[in-house]
Protein backbone atom coordinates (compact mmCIF):
# COMPACT_ATOMS: atom_id res chain seq x y z
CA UNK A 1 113.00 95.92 97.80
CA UNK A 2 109.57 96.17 95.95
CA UNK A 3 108.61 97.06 92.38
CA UNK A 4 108.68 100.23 92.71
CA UNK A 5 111.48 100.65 94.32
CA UNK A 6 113.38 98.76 91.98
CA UNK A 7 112.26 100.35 89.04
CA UNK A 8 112.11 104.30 90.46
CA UNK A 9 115.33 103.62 92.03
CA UNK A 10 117.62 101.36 89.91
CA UNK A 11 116.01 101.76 86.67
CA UNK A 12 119.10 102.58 84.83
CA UNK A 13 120.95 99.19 85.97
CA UNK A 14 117.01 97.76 85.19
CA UNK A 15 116.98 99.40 81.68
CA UNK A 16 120.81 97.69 81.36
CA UNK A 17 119.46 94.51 81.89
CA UNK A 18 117.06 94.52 79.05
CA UNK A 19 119.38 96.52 76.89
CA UNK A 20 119.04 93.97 73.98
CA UNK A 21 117.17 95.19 69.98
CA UNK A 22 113.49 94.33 68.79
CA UNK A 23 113.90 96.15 66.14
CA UNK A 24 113.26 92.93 64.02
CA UNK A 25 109.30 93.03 65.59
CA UNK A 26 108.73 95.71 64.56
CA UNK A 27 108.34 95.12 60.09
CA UNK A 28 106.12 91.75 60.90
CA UNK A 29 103.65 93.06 63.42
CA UNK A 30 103.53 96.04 61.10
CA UNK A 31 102.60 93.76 58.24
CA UNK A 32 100.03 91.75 60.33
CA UNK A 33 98.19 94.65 61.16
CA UNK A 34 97.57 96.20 58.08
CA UNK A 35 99.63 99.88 58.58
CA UNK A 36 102.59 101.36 57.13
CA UNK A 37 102.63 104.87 59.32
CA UNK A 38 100.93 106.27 62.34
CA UNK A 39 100.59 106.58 65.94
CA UNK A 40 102.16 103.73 68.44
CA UNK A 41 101.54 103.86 71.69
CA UNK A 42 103.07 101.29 74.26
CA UNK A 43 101.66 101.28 77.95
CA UNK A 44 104.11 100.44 80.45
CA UNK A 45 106.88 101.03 78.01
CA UNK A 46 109.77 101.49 80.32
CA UNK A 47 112.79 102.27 78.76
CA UNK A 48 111.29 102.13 75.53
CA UNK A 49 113.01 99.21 73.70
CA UNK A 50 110.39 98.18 71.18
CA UNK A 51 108.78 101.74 71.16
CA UNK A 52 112.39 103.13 69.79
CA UNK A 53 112.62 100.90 67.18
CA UNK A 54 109.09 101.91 66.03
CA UNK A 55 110.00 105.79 65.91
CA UNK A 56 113.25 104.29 63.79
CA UNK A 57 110.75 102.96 61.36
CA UNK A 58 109.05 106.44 60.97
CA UNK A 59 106.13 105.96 63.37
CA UNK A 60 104.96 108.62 65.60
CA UNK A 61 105.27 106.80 69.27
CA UNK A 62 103.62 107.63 72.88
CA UNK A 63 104.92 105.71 75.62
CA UNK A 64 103.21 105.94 78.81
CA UNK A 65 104.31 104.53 82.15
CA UNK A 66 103.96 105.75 85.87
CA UNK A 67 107.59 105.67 86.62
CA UNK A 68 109.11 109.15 85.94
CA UNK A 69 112.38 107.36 86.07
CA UNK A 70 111.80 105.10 83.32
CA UNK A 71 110.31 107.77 81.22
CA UNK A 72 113.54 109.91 81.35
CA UNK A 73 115.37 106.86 80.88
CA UNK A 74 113.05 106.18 77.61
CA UNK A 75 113.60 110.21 77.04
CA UNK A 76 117.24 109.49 76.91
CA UNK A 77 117.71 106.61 74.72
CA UNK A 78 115.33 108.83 72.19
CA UNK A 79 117.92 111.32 72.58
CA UNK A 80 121.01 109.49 71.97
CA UNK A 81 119.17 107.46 68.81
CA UNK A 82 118.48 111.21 67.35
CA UNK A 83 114.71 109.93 67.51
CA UNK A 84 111.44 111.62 68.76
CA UNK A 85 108.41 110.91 70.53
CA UNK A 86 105.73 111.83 73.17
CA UNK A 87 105.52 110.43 76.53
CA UNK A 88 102.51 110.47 79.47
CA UNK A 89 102.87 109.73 82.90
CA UNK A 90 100.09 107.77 84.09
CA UNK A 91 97.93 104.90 85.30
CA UNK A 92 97.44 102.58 82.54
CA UNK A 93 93.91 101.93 83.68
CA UNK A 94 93.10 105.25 82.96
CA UNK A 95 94.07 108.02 80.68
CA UNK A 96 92.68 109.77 77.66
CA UNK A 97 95.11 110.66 74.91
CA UNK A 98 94.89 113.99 72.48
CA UNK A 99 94.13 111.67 69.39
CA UNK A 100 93.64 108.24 68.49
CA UNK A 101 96.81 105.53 67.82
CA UNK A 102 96.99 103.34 64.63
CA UNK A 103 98.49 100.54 66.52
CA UNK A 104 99.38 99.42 70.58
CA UNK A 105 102.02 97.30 71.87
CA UNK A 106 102.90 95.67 75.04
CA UNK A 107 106.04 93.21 75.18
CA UNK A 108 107.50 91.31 78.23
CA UNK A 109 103.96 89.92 79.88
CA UNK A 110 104.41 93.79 81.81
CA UNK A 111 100.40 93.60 81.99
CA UNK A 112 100.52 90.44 84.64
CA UNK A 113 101.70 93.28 86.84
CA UNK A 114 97.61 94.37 86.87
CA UNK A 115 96.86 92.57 90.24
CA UNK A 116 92.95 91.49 89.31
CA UNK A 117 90.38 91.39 86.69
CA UNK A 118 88.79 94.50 87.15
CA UNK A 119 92.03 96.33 86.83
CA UNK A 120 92.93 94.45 83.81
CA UNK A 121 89.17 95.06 82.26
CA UNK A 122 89.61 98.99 83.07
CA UNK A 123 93.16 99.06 81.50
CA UNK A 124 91.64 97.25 78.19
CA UNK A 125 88.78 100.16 78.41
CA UNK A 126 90.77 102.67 78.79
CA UNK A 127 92.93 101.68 75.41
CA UNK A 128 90.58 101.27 73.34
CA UNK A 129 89.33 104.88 73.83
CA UNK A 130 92.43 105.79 72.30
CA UNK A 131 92.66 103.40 69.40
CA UNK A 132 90.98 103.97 65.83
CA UNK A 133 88.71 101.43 65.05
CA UNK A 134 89.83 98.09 64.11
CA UNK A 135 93.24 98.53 65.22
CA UNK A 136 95.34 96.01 66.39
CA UNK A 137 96.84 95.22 70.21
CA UNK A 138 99.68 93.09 70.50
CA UNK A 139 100.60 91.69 73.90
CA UNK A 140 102.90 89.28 75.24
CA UNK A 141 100.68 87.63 78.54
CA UNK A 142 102.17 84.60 79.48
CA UNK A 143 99.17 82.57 79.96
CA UNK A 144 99.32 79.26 81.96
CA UNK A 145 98.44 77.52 85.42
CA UNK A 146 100.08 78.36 88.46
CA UNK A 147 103.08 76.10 89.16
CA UNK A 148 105.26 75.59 92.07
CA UNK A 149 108.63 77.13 91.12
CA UNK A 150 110.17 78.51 88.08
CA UNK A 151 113.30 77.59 86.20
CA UNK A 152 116.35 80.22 87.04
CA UNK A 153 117.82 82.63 84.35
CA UNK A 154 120.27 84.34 84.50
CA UNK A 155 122.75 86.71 82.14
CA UNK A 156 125.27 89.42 82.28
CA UNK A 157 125.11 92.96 80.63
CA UNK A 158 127.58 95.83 80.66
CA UNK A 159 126.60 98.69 83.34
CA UNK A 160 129.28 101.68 83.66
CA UNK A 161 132.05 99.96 83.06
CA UNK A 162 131.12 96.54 85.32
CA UNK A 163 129.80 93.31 83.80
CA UNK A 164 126.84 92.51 86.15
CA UNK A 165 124.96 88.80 86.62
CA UNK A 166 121.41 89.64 86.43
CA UNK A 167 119.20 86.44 87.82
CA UNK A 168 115.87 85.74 87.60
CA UNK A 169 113.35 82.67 88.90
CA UNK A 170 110.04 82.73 90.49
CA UNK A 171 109.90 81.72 93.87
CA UNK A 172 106.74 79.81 94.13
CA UNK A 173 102.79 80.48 93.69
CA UNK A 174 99.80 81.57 95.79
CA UNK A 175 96.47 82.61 95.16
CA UNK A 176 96.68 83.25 91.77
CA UNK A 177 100.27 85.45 92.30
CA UNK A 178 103.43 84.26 91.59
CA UNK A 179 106.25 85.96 93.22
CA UNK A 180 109.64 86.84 91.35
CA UNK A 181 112.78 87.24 92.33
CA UNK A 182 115.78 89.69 90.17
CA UNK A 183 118.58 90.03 91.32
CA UNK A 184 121.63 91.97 90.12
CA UNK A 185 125.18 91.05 91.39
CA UNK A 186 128.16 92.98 90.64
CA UNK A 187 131.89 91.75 90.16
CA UNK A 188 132.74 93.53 94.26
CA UNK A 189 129.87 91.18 95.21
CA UNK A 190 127.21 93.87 95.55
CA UNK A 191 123.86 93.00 95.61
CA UNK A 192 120.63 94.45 94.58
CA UNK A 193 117.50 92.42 94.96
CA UNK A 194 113.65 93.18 94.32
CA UNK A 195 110.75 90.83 95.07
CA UNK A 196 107.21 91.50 93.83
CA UNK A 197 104.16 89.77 92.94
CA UNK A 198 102.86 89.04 89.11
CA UNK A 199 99.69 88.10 88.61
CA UNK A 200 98.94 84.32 87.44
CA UNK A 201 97.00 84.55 83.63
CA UNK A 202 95.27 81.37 82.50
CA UNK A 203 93.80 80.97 78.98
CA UNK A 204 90.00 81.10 80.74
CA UNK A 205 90.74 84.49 82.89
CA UNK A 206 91.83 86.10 79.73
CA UNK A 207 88.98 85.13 77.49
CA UNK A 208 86.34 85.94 80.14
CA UNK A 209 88.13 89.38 80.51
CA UNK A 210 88.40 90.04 76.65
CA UNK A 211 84.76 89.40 76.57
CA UNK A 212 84.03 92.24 78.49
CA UNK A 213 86.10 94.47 76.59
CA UNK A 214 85.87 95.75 72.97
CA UNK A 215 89.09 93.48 71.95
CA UNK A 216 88.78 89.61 70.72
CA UNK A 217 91.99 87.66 70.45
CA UNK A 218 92.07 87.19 66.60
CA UNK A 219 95.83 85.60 66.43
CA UNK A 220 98.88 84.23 67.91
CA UNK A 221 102.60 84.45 66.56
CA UNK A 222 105.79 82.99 67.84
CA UNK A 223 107.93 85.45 69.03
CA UNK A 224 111.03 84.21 67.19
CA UNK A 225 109.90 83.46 63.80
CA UNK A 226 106.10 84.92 63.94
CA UNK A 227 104.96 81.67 62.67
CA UNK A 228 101.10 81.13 63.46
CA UNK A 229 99.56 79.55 66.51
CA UNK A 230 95.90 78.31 66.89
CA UNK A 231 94.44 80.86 69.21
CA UNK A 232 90.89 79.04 69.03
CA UNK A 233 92.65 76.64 71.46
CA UNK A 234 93.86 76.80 74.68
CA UNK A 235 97.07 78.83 74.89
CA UNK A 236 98.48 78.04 78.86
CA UNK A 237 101.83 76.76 78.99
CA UNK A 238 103.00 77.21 75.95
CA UNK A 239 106.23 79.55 74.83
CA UNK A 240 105.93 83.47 75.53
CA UNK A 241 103.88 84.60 72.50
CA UNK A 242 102.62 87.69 70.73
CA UNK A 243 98.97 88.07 70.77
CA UNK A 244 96.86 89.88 68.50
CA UNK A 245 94.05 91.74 69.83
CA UNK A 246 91.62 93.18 67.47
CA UNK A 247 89.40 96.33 68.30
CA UNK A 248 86.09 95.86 67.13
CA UNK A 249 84.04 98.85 67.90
C-alpha cells in the first residue's frame, strides 16, 4: 500500500495511531514567538493534533492538507472539541490564503515527505506569502545522514473497540530516500501495511535551501522540555527537534 493509500484510505485507524495531546506546545512556542492571538496555519496538518490545541488556546487556525480524508477527520475532532477553524485542500507548494497568519507550524518531520529541493524551496515560497512579516515557522525536520536501518517502534492505541499494535522502522536507505515501513496489526491478526519513501534531510541541504528562501533558522528547542540548542552548529543526528524559522522579508 502507498502513502496515499494509507492515509485516503485508513486515515481514521492513521489518526488513532497518533491520537496522543500537544497541547503542552502550544504556551512555549507561543511565548518564543512573540504572539498572544492570531492566525495559525499548519500545512500538512492531518488530523489536526497540534492545530486543535491551538484553536483551544483562542487562536484562529487553517489547516491545509491534500487528503480530503484527513481534513474531515481534522473537521471532526473540531467538532467533537466544540472548536472552530478553516481548512484548504491543497498542494503545500502552492496556495495563496485570504489573509496573512501570525504564526505556522509543522510537527512530525511531515515536510521530508517533499521528495527534492525544488519542491521543498517552492513549499517555503509559497508560506511565506501568507505569513506577516517576521513571523515565526516552527518545524520538526529530522535532519541527519542517511543510515542503513532504523530502530523499530512500536505501540498500541484503542480503535473501535480493538487495541491495535501499530509498528514502525525504516527499512533501509537509497539515494537520499529512506523507506518506512507502518504497520497496524489487530488482535484477529489483521494486517494493514503501507510503505513509502521520506526524503533524507542533512544539516547542509537544509541551510542551502533556507538560503534561497525568505526564512533563516534563528533557533532550536528540545521537544520535551524546549530547552535551547545551538543551531549555529550542525544539527544531523541529533533528537527530533523544533526549529524556529524566522521570516525576514
Amino acid at each position: 500500500m502507498s502513502e496515499s493509500e494509507l492515509y485516503d484510505d485508513f486515515g481514521a485507524i492513521y489518526a488513532a495511531a497518533f491520537d496522543w495531546s500537544m497541547a503542552d506546545q502550544v504556551e512555549p512556542i507561543c511565548g518564543l514567538s512573540g504572539i498572544e492571538h492570531g492566525r495559525v496555519v499548519e500545512p500538512m496538518c492531518g488530523s489536526a493534533r497540534l492545530l486543535g490545541a491551538f484553536a483551544a488556546a483562542g487562536f484562529e487556525t487553517l489547516g491545509i492538507d491534500r487528503s480530503a480524508t484527513m481534513l474531515a477527520l481534522a473537521q471532526a475532532y473540531y467538532d467533537q472539541q466544540g472548536l472552530t477553524g478553516q481548512w484548504l485542500q491543497s498542494d503545500i507548494t502552492s496556495f495563496n490564503l485570504d489573509e496573512g497568519c501570525h504564526l505556522a507550524v509543522c510537527p512530525s518531520n511531515s515536510l521530508a515527505h517533499l521528495s527534492s529541493e525544488a519542491l521543498m524551496i517552492k513549499h517555503l515560497n509559497s508560506l511565506s506569502r501568507n505569513l506577516l512579516s517576521g513571523a515565526s515557522y516552527w518545524v520538526q525536520l529530522d535532519l541527519k545522514q542517511p543510515s542503513s536501518t532504523g530502530q523499530l517502534e512500536d505501540w498500541q492505541f484503542e480503535y473501535l473497540g480493538e487495541t491495535v499494535t501499530c509498528e514502525w522502522a525504516s527499512s533501509g536507505t537509497h539515494n537520499s530516500f529512506e523507506t518506512h515501513v507502518t504497520r497496524f496489526l489487530f488482535p484477529d491478526g489483521r494486517l494493514i501495511e503501507a510503505t513509502y519513501d521520506m526524503k533524507v534531510w542533512s544539516f547542509a541541504d537544509w541551510q542551502r535551501v533556507l538560503k534561497q528562501t525568505p526564512f533563516s533558522l534563528s533557533a532550536a528547542y528540545r521537544t520535551d522540555t524546549f530547552a535551547p540548542v545551538a543551531a549555529a552548529q550542525s544539527l544531523d543526528n541529533e533528537p527530533l527537534l523544533w526549529q524556529q524559522l524566522t521570516k525576514l522579508h
